[in-house]
C-alpha atoms as a PDB file:
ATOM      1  CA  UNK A   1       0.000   0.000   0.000  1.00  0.00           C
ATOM      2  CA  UNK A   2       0.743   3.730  -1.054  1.00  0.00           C
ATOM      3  CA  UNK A   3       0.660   6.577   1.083  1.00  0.00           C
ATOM      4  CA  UNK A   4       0.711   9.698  -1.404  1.00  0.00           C
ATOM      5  CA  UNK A   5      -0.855  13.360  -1.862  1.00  0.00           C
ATOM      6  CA  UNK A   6      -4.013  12.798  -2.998  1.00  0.00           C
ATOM      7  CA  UNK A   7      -4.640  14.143  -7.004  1.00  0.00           C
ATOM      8  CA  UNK A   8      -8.329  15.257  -8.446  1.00  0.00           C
ATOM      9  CA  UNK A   9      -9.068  11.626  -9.852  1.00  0.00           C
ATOM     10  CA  UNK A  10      -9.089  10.537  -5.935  1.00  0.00           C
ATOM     11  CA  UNK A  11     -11.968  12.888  -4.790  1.00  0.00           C
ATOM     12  CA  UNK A  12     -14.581  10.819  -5.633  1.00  0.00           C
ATOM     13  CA  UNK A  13     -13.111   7.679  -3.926  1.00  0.00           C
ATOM     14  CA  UNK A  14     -12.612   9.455  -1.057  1.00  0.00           C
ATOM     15  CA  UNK A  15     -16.148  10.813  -0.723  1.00  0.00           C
ATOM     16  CA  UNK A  16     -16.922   7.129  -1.437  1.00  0.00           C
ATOM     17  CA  UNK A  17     -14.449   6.166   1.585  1.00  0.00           C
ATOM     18  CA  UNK A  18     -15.951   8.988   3.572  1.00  0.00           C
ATOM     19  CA  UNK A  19     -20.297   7.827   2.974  1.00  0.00           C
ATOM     20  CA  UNK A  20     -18.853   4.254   3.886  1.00  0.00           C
ATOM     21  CA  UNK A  21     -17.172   4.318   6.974  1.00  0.00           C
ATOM     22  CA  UNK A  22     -18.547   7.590   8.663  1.00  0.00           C
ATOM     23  CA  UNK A  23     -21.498   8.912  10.036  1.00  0.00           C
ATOM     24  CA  UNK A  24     -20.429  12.681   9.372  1.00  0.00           C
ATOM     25  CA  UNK A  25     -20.877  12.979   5.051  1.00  0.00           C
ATOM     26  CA  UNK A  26     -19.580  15.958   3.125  1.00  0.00           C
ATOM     27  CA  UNK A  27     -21.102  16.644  -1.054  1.00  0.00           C
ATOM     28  CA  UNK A  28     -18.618  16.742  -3.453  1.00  0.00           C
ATOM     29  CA  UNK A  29     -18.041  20.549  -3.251  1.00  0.00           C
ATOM     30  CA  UNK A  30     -16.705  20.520   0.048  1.00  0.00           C
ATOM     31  CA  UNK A  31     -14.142  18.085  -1.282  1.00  0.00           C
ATOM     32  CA  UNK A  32     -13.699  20.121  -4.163  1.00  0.00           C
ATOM     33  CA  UNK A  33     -13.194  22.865  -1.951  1.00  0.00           C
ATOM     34  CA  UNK A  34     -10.486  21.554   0.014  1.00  0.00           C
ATOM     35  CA  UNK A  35      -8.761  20.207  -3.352  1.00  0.00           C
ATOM     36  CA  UNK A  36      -8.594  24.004  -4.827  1.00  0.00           C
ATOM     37  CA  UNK A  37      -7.529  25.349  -1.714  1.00  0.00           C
ATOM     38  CA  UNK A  38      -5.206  23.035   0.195  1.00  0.00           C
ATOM     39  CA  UNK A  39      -3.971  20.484  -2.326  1.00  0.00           C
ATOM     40  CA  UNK A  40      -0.933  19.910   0.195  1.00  0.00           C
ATOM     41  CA  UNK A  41      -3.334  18.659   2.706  1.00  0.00           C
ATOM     42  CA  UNK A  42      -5.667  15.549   1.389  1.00  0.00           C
ATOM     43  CA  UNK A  43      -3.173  12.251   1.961  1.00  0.00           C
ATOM     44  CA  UNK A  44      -4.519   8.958   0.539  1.00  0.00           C
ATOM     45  CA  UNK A  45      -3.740   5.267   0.801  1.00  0.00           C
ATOM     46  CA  UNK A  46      -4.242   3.371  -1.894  1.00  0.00           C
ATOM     47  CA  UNK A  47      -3.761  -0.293  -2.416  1.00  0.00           C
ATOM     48  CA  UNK A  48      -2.311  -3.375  -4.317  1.00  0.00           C
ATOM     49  CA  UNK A  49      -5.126  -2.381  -7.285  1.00  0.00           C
ATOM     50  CA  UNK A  50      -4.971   1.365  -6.940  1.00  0.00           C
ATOM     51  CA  UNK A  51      -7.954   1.779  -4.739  1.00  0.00           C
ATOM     52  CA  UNK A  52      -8.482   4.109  -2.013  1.00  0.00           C
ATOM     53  CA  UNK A  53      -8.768   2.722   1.161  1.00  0.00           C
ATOM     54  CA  UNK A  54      -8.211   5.312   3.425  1.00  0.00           C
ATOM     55  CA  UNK A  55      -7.635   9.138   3.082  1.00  0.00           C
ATOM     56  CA  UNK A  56      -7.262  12.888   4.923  1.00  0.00           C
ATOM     57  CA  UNK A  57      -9.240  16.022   4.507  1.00  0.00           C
ATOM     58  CA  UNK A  58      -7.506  18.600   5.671  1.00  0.00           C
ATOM     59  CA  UNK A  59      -7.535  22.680   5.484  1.00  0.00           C
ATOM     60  CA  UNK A  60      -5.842  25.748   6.935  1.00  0.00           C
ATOM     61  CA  UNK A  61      -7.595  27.984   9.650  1.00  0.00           C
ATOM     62  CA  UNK A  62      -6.799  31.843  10.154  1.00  0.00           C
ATOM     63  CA  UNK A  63      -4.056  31.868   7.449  1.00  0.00           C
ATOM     64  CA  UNK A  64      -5.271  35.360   6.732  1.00  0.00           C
ATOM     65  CA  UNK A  65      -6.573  36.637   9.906  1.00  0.00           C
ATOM     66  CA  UNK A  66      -4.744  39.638  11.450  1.00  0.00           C
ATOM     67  CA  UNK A  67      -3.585  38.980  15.007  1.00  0.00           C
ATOM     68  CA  UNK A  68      -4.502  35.243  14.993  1.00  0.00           C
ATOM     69  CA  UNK A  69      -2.363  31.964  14.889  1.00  0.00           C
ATOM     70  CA  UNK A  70      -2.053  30.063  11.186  1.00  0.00           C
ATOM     71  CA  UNK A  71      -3.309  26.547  12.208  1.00  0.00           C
ATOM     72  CA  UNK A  72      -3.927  22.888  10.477  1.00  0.00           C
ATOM     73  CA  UNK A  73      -7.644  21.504  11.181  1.00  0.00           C
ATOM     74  CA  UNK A  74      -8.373  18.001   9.936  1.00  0.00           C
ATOM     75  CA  UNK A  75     -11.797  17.602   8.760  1.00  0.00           C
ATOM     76  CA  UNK A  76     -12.427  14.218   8.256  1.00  0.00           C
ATOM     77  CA  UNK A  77     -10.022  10.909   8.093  1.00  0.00           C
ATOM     78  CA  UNK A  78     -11.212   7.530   7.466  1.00  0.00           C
ATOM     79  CA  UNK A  79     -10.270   4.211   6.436  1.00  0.00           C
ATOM     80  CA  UNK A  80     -12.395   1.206   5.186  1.00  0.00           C
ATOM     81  CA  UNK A  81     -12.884  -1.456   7.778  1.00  0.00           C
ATOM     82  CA  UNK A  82     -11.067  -3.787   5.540  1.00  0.00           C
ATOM     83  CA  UNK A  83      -7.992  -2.128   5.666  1.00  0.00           C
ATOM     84  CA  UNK A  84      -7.836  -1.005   9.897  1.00  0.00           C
ATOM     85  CA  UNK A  85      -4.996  -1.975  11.761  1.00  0.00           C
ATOM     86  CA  UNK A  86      -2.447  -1.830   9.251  1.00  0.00           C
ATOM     87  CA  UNK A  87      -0.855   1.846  10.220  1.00  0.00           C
ATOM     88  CA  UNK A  88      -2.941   3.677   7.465  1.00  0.00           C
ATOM     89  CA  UNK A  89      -4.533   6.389   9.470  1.00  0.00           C
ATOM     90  CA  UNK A  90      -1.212   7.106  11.116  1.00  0.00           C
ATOM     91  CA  UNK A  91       0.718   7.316   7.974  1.00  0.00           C
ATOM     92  CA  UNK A  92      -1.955   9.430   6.449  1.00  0.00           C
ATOM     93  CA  UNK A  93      -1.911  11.914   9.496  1.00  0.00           C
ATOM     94  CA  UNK A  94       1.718  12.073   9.419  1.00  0.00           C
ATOM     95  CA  UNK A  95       1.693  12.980   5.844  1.00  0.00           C
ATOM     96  CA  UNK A  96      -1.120  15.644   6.218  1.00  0.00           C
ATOM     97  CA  UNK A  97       0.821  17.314   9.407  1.00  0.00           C
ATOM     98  CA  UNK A  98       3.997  17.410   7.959  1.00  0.00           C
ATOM     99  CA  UNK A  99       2.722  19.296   5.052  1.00  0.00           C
ATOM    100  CA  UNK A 100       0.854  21.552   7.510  1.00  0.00           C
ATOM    101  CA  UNK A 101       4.451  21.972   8.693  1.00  0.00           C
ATOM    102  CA  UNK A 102       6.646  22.253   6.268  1.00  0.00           C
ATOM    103  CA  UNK A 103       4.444  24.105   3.599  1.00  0.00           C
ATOM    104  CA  UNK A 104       1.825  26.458   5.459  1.00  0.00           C
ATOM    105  CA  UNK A 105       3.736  27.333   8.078  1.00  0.00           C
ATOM    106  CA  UNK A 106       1.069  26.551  10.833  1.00  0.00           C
ATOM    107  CA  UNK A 107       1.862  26.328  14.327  1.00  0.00           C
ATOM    108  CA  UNK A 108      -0.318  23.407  15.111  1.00  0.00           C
ATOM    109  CA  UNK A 109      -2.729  21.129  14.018  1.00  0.00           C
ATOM    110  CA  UNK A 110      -5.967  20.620  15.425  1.00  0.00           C
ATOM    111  CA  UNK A 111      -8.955  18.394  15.482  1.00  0.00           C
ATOM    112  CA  UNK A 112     -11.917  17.106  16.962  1.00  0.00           C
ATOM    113  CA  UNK A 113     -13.205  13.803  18.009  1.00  0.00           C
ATOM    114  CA  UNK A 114     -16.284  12.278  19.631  1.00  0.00           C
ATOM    115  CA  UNK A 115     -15.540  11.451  23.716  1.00  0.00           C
ATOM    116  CA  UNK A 116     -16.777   8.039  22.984  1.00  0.00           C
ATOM    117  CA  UNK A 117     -14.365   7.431  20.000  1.00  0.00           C
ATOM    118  CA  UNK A 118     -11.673   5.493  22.820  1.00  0.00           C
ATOM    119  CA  UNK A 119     -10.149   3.974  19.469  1.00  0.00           C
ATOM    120  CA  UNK A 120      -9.519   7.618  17.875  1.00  0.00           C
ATOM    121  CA  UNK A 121      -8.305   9.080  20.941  1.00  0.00           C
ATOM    122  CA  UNK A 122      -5.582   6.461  21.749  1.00  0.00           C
ATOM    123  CA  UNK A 123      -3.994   7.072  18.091  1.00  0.00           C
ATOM    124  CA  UNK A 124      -4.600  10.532  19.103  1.00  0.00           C
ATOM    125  CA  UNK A 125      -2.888  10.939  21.727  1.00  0.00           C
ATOM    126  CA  UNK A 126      -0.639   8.059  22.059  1.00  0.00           C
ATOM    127  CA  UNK A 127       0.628   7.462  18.324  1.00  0.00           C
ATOM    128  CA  UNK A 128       0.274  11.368  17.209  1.00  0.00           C
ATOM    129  CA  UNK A 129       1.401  13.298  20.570  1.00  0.00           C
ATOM    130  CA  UNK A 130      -2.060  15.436  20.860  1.00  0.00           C
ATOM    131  CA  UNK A 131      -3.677  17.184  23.547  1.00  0.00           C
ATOM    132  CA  UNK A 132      -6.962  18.436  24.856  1.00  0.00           C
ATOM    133  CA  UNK A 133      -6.998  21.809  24.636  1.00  0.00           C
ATOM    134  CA  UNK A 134     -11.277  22.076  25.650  1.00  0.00           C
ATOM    135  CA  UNK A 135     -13.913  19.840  26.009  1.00  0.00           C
ATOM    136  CA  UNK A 136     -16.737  21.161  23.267  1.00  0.00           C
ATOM    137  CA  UNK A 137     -19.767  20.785  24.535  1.00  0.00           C
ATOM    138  CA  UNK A 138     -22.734  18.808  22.043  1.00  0.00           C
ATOM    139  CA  UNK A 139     -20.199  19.844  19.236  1.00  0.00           C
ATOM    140  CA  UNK A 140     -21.961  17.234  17.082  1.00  0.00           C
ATOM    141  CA  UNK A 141     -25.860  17.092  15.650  1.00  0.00           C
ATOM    142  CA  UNK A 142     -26.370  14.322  18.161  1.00  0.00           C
ATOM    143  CA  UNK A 143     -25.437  16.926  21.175  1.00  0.00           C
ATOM    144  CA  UNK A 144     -22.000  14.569  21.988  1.00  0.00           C
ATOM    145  CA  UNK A 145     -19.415  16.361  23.597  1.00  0.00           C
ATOM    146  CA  UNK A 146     -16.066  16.586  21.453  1.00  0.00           C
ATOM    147  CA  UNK A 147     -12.115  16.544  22.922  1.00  0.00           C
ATOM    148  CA  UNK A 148     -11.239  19.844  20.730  1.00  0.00           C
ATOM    149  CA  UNK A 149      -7.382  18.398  20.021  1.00  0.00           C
ATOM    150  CA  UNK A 150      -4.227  19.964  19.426  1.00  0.00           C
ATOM    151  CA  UNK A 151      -0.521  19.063  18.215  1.00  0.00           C
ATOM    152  CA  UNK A 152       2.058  22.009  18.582  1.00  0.00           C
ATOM    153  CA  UNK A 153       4.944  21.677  16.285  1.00  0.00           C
ATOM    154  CA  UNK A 154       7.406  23.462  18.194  1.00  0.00           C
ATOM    155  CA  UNK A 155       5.888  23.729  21.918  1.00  0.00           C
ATOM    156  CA  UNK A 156       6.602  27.010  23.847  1.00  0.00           C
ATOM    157  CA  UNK A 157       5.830  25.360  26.914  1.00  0.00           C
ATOM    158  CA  UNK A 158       2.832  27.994  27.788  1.00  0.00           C
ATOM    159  CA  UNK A 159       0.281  25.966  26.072  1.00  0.00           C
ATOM    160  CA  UNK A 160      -3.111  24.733  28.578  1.00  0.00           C
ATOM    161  CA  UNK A 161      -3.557  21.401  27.067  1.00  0.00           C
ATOM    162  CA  UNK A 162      -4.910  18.143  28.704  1.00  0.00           C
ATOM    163  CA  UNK A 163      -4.037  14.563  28.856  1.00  0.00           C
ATOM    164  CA  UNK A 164      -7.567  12.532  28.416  1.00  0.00           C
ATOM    165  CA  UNK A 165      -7.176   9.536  30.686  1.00  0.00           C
ATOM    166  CA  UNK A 166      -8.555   6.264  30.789  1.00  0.00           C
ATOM    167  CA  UNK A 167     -11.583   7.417  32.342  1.00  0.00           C
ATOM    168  CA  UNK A 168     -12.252  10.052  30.308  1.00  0.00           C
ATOM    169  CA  UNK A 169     -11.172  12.843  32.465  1.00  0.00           C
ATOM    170  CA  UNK A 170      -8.642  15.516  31.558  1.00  0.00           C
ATOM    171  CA  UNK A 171      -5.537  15.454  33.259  1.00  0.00           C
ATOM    172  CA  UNK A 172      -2.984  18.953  33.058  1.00  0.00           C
ATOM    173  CA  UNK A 173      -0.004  18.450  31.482  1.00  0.00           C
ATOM    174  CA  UNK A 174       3.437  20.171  31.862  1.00  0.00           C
ATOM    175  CA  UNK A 175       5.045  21.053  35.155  1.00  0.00           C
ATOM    176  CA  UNK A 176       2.010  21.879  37.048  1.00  0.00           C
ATOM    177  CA  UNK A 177      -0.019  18.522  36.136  1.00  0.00           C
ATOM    178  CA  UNK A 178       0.064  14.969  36.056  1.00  0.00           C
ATOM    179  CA  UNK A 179      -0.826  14.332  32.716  1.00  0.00           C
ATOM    180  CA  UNK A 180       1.725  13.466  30.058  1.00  0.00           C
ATOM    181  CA  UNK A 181       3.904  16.680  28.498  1.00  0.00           C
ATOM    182  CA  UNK A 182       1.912  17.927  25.461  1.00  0.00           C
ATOM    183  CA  UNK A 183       3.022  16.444  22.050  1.00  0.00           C
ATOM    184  CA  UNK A 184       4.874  18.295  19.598  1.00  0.00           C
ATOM    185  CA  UNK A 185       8.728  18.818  18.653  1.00  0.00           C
ATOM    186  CA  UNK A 186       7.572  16.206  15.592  1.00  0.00           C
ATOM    187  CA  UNK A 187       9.972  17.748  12.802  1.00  0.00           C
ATOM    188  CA  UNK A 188       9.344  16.778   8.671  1.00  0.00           C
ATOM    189  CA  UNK A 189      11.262  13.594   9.200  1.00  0.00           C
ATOM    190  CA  UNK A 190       9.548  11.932  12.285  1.00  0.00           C
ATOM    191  CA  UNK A 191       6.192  12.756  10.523  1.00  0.00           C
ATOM    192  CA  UNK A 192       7.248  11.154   7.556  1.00  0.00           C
ATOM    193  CA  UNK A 193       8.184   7.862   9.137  1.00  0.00           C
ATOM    194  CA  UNK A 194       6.471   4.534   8.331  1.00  0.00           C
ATOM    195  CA  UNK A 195       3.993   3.765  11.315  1.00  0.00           C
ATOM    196  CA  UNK A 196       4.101   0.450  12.935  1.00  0.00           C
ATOM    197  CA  UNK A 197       1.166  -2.225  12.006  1.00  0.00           C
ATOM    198  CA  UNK A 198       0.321  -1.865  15.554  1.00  0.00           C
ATOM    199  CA  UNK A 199      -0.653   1.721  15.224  1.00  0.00           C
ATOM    200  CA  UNK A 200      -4.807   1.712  16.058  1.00  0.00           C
ATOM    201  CA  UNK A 201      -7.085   2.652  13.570  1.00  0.00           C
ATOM    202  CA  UNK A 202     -10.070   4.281  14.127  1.00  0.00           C
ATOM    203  CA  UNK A 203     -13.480   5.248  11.677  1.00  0.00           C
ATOM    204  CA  UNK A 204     -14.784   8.623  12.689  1.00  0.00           C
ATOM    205  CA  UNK A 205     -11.968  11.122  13.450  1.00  0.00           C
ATOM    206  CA  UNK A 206     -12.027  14.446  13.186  1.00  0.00           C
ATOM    207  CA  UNK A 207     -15.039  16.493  11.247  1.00  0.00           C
ATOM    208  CA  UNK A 208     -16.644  19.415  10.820  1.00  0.00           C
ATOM    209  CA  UNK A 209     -19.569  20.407   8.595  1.00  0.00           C
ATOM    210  CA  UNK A 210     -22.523  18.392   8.912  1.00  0.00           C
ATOM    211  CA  UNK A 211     -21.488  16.403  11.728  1.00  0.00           C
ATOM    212  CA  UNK A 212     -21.498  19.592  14.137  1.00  0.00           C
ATOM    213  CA  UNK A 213     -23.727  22.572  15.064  1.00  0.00           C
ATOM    214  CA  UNK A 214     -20.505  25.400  14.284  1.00  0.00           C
ATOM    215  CA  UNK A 215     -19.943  25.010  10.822  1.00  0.00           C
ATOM    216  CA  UNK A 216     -21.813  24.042   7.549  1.00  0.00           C
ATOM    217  CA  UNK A 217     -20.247  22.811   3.869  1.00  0.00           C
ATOM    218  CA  UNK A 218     -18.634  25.130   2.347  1.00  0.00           C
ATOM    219  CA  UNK A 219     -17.286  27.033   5.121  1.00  0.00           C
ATOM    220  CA  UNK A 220     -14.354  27.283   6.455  1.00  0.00           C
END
């Protein structure tokens, strides 16, 4: 299996990849939209045949607002239930952040995830270095809470982030908590690196759009 930038032919398999495995659907213009804008940003896998079987959608948020901090936001990721547990959501996050690095400049890359998704929040935290930076209450159209998630590239060590531990309480990190230290200090090459087959794979990730009550397609 490939892990590449994903090219214009790939939209509609990944729409396809998105209506399959996730609850949270996007029309083809939001795709679209991220295509035109952020080409950088959408990662796919694709296997032995050429299929997509798992993929990143990906933007940039306040690249052009005065006074606030350039910052990645991952929209959706998904992978087919076929293809879980072979690294391919880690590879295709690694991919998508380095980019968000190395080409946009953004500080950090953030995300949200359902507090029920234990399998998204474990590659979350434990195979990707983020952090809790809130707790978004009935982010989604079924009023579940979200973990509002956060990697820092280069950590200034000022940052209020949160482990999320096993019992789904937040736990300070840094000097003054018990938690874990917050992730970051990932440079282009640890991104890049092949993730282990143990790396968890989860289906719903991160999304925005129809899936919560703050944004809507087409938005950014």
């Amino acid at each position: 299996m490939q892990t590449r930038r994903a090219t214009m032919r790939d939209v509609i398999e990944m729409q396809h990849c998105n209506l399959r495995c996730l609850p949270e659907n996007y029309n083809m213009r939001y795709f679209l939209y991220h295509y035109v804008s952020w080409p950088q940003m959408l990662n796919v896998v694709e296997d032995a045949h050429g299929h997509v079987v798992g993929y990143v959608l990906a933007k940039m948020d306040d690249e052009d607002e005065p006074g606030k901090t350039p910052h990645g936001h991952i929209t959706s990721l998904a992978v087919l239930r076929t293809h879980r547990k072979l690294g391919i959501a880690a590879n295709t996050m690694k991919a998508t952040m380095r980019e968000t690095d190395a080409v946009h400049k953004g500080e950090y890359v953030s995300l949200h995830v359902r507090r029920t998704n234990e399998a998204a929040l474990h590659l979350y935290q434990e195979s990707l270095k983020f952090r809790c930076a809130e707790v978004d209450k009935g982010y989604y159209v079924d009023n579940e809470d979200a973990f509002h998630m956060k990697h820092f590239f280069r950590p200034k060590g000022d940052e209020r982030m949160h482990y999320v531990n096993a019992e789904g309480k937040l736990e300070k990190c840094g000097r003054e908590g018990t938690g874990p230290n917050i992730g970051g200090g990932m440079g282009a090459k640890t991104l890049w690196r092949t993730a282990t087959h143990d790396d968890p794979v989860a289906p719903a990730s991160a999304v925005g759009s129809k899936s919560s009550k703050r944004s809507a397609p087409g938005r950014r």
